[in-house]
N, C-alpha and C. Protein backbone atom coordinates (compact mmCIF):
# COMPACT_ATOMS: atom_id res chain seq x y z
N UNK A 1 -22.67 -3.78 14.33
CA UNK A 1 -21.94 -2.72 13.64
C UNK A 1 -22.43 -1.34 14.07
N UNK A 2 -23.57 -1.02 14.40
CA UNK A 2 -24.24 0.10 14.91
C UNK A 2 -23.50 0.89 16.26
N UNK A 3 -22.97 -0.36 17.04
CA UNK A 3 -22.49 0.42 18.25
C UNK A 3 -20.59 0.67 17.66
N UNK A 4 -20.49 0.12 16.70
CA UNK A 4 -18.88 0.95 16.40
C UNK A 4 -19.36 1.91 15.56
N UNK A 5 -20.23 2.19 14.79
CA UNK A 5 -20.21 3.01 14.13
C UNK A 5 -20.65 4.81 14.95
N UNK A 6 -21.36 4.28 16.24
CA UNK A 6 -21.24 5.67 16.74
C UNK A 6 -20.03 6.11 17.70
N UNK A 7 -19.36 5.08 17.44
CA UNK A 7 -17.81 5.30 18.00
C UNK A 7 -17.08 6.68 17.40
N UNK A 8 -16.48 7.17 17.87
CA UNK A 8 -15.34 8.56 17.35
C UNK A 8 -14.44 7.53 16.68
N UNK A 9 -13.42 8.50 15.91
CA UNK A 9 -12.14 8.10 14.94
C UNK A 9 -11.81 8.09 16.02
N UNK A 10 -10.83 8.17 16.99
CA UNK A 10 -10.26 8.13 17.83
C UNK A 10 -10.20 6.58 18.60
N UNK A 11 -11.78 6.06 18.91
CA UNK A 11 -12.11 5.03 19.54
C UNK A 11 -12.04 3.91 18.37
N UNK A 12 -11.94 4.37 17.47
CA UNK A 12 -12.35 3.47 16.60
C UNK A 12 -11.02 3.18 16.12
N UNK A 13 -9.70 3.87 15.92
CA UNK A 13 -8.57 3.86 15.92
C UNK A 13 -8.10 2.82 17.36
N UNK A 14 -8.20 3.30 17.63
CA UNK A 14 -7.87 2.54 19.47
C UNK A 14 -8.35 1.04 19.33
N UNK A 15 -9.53 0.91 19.41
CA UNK A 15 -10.04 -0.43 18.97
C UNK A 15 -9.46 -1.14 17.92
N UNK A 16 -8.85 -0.76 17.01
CA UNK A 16 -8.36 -1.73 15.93
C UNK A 16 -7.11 -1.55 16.06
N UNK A 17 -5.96 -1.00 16.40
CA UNK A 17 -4.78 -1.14 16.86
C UNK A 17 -4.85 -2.51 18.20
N UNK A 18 -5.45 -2.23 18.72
CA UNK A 18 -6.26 -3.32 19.83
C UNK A 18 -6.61 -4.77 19.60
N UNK A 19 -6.92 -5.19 17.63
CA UNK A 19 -7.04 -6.01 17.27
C UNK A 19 -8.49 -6.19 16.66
N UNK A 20 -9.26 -5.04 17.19
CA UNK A 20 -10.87 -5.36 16.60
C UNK A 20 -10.57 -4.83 15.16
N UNK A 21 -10.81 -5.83 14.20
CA UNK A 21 -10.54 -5.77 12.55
C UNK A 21 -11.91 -4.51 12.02
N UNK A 22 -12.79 -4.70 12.68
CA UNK A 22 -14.09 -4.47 11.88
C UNK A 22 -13.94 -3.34 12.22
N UNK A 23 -13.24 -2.20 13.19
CA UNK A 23 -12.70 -0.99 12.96
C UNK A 23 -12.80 -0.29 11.75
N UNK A 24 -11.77 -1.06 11.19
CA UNK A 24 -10.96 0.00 10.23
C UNK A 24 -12.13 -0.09 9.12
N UNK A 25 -13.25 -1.50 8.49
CA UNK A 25 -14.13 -1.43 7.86
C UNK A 25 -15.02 0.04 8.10
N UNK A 26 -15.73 0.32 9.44
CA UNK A 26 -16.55 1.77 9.72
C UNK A 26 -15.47 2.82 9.49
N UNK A 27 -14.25 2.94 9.83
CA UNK A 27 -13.30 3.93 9.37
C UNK A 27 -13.40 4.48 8.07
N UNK A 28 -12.99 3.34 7.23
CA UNK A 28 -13.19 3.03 5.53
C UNK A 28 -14.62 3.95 5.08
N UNK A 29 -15.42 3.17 5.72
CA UNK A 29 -16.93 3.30 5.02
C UNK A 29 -17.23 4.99 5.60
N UNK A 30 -16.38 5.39 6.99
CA UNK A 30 -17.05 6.53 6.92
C UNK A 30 -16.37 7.77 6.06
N UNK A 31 -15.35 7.60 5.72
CA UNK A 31 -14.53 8.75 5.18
C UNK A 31 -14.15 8.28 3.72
N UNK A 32 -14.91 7.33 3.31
CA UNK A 32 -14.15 6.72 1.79
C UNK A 32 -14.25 7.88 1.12
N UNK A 33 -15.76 8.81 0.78
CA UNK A 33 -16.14 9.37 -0.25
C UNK A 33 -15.17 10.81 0.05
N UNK A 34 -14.75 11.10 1.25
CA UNK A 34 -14.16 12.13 1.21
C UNK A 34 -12.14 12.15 0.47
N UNK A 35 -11.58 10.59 1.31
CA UNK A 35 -10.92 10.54 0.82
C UNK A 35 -11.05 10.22 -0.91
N UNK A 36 -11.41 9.86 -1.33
CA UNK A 36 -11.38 8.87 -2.71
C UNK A 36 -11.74 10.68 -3.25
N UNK A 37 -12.80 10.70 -3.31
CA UNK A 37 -12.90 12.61 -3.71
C UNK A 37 -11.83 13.45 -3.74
N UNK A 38 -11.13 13.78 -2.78
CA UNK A 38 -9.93 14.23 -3.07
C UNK A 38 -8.56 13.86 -3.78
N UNK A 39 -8.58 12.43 -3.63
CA UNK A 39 -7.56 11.54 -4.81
C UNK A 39 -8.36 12.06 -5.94
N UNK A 40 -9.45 11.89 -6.54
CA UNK A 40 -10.01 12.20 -7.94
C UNK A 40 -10.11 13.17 -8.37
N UNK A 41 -10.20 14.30 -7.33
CA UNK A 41 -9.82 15.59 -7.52
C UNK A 41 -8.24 16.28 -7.89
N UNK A 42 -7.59 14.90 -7.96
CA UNK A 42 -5.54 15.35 -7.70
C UNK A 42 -5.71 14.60 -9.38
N UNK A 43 -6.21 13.69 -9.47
CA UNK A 43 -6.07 12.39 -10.53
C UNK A 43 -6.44 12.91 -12.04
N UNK A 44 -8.06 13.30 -11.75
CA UNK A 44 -8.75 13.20 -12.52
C UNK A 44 -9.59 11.32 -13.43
N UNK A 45 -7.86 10.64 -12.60
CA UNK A 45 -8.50 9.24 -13.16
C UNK A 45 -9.08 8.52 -12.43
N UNK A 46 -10.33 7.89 -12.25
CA UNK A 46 -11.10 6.82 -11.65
C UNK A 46 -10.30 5.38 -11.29
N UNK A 47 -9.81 5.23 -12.29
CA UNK A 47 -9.10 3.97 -12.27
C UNK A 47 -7.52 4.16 -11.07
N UNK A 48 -6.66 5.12 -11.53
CA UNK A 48 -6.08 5.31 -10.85
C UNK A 48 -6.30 6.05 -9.04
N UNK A 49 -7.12 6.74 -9.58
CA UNK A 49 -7.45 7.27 -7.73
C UNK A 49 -7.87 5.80 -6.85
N UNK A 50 -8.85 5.10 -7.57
CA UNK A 50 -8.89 3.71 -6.74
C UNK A 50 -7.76 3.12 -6.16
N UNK A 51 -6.99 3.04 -7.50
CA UNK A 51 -5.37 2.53 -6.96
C UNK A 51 -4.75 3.21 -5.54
N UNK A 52 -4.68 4.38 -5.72
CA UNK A 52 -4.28 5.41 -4.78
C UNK A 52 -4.97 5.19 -2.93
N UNK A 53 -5.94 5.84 -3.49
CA UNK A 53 -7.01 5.21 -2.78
C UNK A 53 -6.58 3.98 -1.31
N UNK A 54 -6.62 2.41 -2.72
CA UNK A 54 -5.77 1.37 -1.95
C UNK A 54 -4.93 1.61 -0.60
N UNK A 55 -3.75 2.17 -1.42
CA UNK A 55 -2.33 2.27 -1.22
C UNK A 55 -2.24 2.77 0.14
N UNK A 56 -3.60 4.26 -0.02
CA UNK A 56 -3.75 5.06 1.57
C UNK A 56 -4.19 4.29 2.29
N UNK A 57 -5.11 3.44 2.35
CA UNK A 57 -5.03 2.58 3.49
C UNK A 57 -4.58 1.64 3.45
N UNK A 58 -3.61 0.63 2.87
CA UNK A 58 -2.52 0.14 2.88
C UNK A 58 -1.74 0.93 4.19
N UNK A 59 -0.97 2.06 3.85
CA UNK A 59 -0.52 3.08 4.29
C UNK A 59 -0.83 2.88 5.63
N UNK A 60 -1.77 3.48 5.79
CA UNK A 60 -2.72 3.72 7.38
C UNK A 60 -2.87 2.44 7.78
N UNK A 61 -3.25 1.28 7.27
CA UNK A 61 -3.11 0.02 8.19
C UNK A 61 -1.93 -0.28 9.02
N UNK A 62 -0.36 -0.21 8.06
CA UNK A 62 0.88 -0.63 8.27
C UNK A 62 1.38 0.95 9.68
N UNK A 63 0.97 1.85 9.00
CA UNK A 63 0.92 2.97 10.27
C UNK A 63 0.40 2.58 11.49
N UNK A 64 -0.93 2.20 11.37
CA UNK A 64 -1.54 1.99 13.12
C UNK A 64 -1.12 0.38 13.29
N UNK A 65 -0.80 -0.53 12.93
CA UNK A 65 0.49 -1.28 12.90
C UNK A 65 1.31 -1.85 14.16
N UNK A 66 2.35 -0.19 13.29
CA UNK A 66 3.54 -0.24 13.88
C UNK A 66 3.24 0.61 15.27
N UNK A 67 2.10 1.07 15.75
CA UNK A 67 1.75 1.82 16.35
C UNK A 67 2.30 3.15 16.47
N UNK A 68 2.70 3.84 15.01
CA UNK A 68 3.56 4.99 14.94
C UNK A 68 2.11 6.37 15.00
N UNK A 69 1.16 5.86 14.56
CA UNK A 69 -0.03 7.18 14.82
C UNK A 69 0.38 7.94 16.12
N UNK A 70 -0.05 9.49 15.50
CA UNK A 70 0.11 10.14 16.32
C UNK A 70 -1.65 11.00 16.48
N UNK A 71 -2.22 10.84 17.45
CA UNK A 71 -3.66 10.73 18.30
C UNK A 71 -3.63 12.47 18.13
N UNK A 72 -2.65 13.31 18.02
CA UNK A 72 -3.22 14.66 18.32
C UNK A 72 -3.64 14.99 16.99
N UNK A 73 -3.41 14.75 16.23
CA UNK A 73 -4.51 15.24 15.12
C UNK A 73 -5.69 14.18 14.64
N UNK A 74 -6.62 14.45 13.83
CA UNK A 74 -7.74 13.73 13.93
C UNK A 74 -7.27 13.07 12.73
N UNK A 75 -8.32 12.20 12.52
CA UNK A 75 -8.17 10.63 11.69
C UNK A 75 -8.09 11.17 10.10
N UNK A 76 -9.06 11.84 9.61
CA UNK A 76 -9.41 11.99 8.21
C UNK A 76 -8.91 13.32 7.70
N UNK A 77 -7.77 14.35 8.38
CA UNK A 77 -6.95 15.08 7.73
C UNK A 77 -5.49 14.00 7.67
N UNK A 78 -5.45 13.65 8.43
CA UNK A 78 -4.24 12.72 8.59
C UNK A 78 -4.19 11.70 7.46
N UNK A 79 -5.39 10.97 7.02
CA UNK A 79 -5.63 10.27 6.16
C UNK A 79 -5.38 11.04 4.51
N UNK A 80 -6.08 12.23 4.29
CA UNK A 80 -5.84 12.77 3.92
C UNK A 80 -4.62 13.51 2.91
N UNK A 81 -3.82 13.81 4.22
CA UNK A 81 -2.43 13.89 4.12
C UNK A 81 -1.74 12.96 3.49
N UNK A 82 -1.54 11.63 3.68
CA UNK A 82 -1.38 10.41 3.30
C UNK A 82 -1.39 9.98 1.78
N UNK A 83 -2.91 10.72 1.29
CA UNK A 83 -3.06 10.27 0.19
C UNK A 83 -2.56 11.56 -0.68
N UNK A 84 -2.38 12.72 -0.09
CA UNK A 84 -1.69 13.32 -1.38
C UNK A 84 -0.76 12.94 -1.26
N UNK A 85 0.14 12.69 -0.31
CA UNK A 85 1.79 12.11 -0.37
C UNK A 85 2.00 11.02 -1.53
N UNK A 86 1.38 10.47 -1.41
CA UNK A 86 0.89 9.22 -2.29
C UNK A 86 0.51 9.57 -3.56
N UNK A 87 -0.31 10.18 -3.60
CA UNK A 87 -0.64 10.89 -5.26
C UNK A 87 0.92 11.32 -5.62
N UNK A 88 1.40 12.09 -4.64
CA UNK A 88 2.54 13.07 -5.07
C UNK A 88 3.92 12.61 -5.79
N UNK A 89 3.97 11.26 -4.86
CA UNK A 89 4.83 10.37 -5.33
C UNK A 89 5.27 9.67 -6.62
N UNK A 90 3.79 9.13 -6.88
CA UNK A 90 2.96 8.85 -7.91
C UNK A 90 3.46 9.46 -8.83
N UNK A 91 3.33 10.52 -8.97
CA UNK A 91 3.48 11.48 -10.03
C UNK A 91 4.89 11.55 -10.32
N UNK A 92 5.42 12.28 -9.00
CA UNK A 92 7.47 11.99 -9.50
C UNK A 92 7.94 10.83 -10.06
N UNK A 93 6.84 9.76 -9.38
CA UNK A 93 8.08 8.31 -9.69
C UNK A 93 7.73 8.86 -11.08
N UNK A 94 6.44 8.57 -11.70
CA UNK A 94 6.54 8.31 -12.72
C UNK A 94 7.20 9.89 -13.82
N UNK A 95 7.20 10.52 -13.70
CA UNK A 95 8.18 11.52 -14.15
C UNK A 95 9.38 11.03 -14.29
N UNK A 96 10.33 10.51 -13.29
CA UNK A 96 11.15 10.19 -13.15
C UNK A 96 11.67 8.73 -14.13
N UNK A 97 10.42 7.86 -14.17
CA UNK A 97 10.31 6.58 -14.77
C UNK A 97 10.68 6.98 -16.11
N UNK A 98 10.20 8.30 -16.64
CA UNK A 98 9.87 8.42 -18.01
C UNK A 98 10.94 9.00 -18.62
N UNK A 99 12.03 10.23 -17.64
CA UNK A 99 12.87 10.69 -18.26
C UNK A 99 13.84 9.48 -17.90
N UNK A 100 13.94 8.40 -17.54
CA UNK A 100 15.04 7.74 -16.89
C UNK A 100 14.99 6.23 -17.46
N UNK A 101 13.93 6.05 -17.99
CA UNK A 101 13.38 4.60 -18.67
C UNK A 101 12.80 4.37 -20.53
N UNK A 102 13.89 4.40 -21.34
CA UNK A 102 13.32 4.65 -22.67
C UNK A 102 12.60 3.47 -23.26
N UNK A 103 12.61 2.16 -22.19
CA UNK A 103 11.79 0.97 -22.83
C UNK A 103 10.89 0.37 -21.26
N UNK A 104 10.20 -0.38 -21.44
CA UNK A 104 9.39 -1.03 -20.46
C UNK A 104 9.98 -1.86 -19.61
N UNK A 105 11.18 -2.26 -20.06
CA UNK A 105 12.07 -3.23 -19.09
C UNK A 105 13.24 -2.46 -18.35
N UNK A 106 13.55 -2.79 -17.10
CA UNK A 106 14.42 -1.99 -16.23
C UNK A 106 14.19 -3.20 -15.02
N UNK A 107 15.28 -3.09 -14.74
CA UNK A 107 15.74 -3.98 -13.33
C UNK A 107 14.90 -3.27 -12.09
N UNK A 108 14.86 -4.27 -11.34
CA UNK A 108 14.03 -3.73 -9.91
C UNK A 108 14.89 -2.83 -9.30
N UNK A 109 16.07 -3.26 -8.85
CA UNK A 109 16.56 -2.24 -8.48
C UNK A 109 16.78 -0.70 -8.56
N UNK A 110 16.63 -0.83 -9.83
CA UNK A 110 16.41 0.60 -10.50
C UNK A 110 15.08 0.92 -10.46
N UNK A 111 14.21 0.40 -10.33
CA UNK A 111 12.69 0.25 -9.88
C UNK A 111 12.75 1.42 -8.69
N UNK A 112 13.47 0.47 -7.61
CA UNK A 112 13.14 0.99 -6.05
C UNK A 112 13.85 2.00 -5.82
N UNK A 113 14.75 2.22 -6.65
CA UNK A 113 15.49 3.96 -6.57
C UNK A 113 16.73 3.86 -6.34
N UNK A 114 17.51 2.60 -6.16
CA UNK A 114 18.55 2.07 -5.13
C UNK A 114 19.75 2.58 -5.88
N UNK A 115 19.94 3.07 -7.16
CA UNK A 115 21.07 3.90 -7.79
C UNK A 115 21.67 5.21 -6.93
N UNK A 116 20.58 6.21 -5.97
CA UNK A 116 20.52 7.08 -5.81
C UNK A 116 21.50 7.20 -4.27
N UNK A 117 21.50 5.91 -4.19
CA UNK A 117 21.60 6.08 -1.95
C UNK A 117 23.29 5.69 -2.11
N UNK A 118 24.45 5.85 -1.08
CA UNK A 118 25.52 5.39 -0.68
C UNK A 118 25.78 4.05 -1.04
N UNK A 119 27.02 3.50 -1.15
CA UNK A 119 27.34 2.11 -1.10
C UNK A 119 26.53 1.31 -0.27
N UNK A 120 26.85 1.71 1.15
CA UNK A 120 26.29 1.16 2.25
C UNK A 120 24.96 1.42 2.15
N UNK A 121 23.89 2.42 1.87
CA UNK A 121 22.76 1.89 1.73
C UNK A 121 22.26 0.60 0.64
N UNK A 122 23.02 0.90 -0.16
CA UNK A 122 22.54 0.18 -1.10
C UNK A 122 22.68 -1.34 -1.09
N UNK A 123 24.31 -1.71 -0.51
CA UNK A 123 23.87 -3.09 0.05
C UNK A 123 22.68 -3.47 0.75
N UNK A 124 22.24 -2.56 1.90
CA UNK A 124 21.44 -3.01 3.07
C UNK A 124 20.24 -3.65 1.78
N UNK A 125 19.64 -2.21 0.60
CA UNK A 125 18.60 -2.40 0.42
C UNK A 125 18.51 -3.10 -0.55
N UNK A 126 19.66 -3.46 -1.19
CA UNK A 126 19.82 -5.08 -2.06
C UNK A 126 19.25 -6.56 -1.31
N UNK A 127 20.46 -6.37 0.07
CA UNK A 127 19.38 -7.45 1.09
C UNK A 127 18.30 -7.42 1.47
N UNK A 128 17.76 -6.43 1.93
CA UNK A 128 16.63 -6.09 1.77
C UNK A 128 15.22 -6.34 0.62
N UNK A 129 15.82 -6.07 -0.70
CA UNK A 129 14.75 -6.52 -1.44
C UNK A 129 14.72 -8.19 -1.88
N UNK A 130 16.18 -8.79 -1.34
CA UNK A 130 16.36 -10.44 -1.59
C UNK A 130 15.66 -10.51 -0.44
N UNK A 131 15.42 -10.39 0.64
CA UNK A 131 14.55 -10.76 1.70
C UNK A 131 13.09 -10.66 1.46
N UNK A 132 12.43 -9.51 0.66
CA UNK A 132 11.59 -9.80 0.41
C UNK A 132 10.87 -10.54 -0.84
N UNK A 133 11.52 -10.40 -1.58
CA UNK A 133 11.54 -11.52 -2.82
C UNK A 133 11.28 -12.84 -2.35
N UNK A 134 11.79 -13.11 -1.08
CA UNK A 134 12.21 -14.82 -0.89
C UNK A 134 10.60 -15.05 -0.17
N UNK A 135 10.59 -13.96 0.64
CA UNK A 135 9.20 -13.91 1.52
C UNK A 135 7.97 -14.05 0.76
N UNK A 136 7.74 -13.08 -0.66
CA UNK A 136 7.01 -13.21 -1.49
C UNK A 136 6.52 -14.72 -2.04
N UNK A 137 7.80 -15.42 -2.51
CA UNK A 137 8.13 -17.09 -2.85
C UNK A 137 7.15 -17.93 -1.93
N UNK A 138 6.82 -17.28 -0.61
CA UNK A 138 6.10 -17.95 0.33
C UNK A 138 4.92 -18.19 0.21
N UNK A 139 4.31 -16.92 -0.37
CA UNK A 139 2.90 -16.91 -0.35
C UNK A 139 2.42 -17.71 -2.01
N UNK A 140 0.75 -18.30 -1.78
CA UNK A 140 0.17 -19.01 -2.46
C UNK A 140 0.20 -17.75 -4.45
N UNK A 141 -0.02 -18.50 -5.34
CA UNK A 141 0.85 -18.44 -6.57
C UNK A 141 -0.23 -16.98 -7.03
N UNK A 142 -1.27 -16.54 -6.42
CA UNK A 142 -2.51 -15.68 -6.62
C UNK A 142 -1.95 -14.65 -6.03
N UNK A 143 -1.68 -14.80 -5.31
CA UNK A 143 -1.37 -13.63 -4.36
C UNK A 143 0.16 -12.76 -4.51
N UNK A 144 1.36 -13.92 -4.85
CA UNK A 144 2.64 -13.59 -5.91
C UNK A 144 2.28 -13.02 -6.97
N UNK A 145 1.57 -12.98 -7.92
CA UNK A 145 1.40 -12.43 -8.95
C UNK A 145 0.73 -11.11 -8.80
N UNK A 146 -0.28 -10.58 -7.94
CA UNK A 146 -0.98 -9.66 -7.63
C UNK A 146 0.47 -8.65 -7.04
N UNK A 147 1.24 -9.15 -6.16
CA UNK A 147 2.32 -7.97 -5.81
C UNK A 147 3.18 -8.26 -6.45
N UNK A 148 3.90 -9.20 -7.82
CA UNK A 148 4.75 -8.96 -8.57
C UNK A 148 3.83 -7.82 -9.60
N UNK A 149 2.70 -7.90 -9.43
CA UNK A 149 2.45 -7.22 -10.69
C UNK A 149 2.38 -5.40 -10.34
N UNK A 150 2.04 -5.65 -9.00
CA UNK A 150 1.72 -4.34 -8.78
C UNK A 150 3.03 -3.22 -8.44
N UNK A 151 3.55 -3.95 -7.41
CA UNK A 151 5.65 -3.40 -7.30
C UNK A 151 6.20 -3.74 -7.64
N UNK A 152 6.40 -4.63 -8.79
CA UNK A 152 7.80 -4.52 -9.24
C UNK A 152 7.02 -3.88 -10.65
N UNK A 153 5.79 -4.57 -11.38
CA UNK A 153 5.95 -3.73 -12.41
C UNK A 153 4.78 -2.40 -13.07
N UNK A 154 4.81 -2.37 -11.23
CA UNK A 154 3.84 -0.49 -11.21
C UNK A 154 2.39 -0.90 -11.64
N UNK A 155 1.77 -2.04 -11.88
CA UNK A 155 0.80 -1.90 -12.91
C UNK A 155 -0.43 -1.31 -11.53
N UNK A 156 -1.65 -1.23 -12.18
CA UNK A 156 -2.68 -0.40 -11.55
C UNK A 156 -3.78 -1.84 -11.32
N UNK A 157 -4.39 -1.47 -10.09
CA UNK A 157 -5.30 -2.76 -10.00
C UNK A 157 -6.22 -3.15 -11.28
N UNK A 158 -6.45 -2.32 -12.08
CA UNK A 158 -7.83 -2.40 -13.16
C UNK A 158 -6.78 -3.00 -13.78
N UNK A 159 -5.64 -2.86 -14.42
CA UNK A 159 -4.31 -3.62 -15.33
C UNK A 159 -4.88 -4.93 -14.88
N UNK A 160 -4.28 -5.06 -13.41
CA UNK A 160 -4.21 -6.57 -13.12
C UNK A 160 -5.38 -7.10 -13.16
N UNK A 161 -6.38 -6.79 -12.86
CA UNK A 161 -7.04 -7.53 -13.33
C UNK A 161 -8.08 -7.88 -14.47
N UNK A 162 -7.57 -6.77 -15.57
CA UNK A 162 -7.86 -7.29 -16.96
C UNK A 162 -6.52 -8.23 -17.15
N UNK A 163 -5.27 -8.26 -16.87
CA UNK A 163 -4.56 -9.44 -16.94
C UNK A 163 -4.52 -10.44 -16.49
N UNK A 164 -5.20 -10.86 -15.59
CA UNK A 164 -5.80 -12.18 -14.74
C UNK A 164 -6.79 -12.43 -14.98
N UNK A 165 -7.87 -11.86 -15.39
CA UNK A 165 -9.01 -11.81 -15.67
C UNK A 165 -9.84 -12.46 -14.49
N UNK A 166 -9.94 -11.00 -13.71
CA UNK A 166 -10.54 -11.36 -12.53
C UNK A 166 -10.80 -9.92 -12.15
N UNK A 167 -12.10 -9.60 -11.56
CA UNK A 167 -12.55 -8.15 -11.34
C UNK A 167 -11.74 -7.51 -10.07
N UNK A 168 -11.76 -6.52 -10.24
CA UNK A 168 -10.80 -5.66 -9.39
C UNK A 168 -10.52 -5.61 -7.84
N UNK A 169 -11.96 -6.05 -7.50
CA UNK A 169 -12.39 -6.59 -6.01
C UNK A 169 -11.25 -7.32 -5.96
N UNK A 170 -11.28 -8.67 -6.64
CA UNK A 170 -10.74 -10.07 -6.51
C UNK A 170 -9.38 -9.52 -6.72
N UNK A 171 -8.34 -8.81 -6.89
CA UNK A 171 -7.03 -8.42 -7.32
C UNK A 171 -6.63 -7.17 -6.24
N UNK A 172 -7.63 -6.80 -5.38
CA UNK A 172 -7.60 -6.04 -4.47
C UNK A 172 -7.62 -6.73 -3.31
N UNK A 173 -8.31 -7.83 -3.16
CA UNK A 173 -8.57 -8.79 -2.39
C UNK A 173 -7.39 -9.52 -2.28
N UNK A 174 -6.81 -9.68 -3.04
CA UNK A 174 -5.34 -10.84 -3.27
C UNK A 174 -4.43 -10.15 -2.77
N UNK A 175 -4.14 -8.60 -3.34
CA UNK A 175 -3.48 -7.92 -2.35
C UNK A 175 -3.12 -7.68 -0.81
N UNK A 176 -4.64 -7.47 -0.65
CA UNK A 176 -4.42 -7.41 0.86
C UNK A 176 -3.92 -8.59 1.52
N UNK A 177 -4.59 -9.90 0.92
CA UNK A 177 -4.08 -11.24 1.91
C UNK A 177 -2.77 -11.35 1.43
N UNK A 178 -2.10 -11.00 0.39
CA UNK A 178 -0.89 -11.02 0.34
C UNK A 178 0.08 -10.38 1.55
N UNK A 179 -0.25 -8.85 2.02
CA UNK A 179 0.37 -8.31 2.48
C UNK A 179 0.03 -8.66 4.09
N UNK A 180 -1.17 -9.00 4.51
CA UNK A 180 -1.53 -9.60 5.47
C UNK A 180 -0.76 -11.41 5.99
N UNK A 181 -0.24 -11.70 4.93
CA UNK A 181 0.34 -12.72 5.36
C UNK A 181 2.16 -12.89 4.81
N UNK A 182 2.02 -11.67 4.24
CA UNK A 182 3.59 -11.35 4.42
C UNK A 182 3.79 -10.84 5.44
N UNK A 183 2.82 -10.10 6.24
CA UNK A 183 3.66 -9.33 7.76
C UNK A 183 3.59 -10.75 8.79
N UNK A 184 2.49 -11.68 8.51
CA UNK A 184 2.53 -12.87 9.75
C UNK A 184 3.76 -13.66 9.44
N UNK A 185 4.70 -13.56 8.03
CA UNK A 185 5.62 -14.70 8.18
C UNK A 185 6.60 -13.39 8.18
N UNK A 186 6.48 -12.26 8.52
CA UNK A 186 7.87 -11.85 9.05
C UNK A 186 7.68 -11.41 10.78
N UNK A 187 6.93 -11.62 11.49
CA UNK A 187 6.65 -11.58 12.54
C UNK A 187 6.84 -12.79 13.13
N UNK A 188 6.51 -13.86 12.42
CA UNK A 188 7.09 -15.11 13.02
C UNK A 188 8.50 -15.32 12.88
N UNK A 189 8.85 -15.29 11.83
CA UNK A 189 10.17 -15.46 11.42
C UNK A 189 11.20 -14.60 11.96
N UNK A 190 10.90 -13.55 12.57
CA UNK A 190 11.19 -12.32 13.12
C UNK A 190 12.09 -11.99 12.49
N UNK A 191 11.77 -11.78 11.57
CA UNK A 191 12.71 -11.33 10.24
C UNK A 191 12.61 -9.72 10.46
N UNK A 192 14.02 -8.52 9.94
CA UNK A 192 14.01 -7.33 10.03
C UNK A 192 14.42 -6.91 8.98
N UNK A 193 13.45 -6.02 8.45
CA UNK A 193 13.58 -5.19 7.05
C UNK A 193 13.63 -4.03 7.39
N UNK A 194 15.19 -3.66 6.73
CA UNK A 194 15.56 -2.01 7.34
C UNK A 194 15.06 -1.60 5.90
């Protein structure tokens, strides 16, 4: 770990787009306190900036990915960036949730915003969310529940896992292999989600 860690963001980006996993771990570990600091600085909540937190590198994984990074700016304003977008969002949805939702129950669709777009979008993203619904169905019954709980019904990792009763690691952990093995069965399947 010593010789990635005196690696640049840059190399260290490169390398894990490349496939070396243990990348993005020295990435993580070197900029956590700056990112997570500035989520808690937008938040004020612990619980939720973690969430946030997540999501940004969620974010940044599925980014260097698709190989959409763009190399001229550096790693940890970019990251950065990311996570206020994310905070920012955060905040509207739920604004939006609150003037627009007078009880706790509401259809997914209305969840994902899909009232707002054209006919024609809205079919696509009807199929679209039956595609991933079905994909979800795939994965083991731990890992379904960790992203039903988290997108469809917003909850925050510390939620889930005082509702599973399992520490936050372990519900963060379920996440990721969730989403890690939802992209391998749509890559095999070569399934396309517009």
């Amino acid at each position: 770990m010593n010789l990635l860690q005196s690696k640049s963001d840059a190399q260290l980006v490169s390398e894990y787009i490349k496939g070396n996993e243990s990348c993005l771990a020295v990435l993580i570990e070197r900029h956590q306190q700056k990112i997570f600091g500035f989520i808690l600085s937008k938040t004020g909540d612990r619980d939720l900036a973690n969430d946030l937190f997540q999501d940004t590198f969620i974010k940044i994984i599925h980014t260097l990915k698709r190989g959409a990074y763009n190399e001229e700016g550096k790693f940890l304003p970019w990251a950065i960036r990311i996570s206020h977008n994310l905070t920012m969002d955060f905040y509207r949805d739920k604004k939006r949730k609150k003037t627009k939702y007078a009880t706790d129950t509401y259809d997914v669709l209305d969840f994902i915003g899909i009232e707002d777009v054209p006919v024609e979008s809205k079919i696509e993203q009807e199929e679209t969310l039956r595609k991933i619904i079905s994909l979800i169905a795939t994965l083991p019954e731990d890992q379904q529940q960790v992203l039903k709980m988290r997108i469809f019904m917003g909850m925050s990792f510390k939620e889930i896992a005082d509702q599973t009763e399992v520490s936050i690691n372990t519900s963060l952990g379920r996440m990721r292999y969730a989403l890690i093995n939802l992209r391998k069965v749509i890559e095999e399947k070569e399934i396309f989600i517009s």
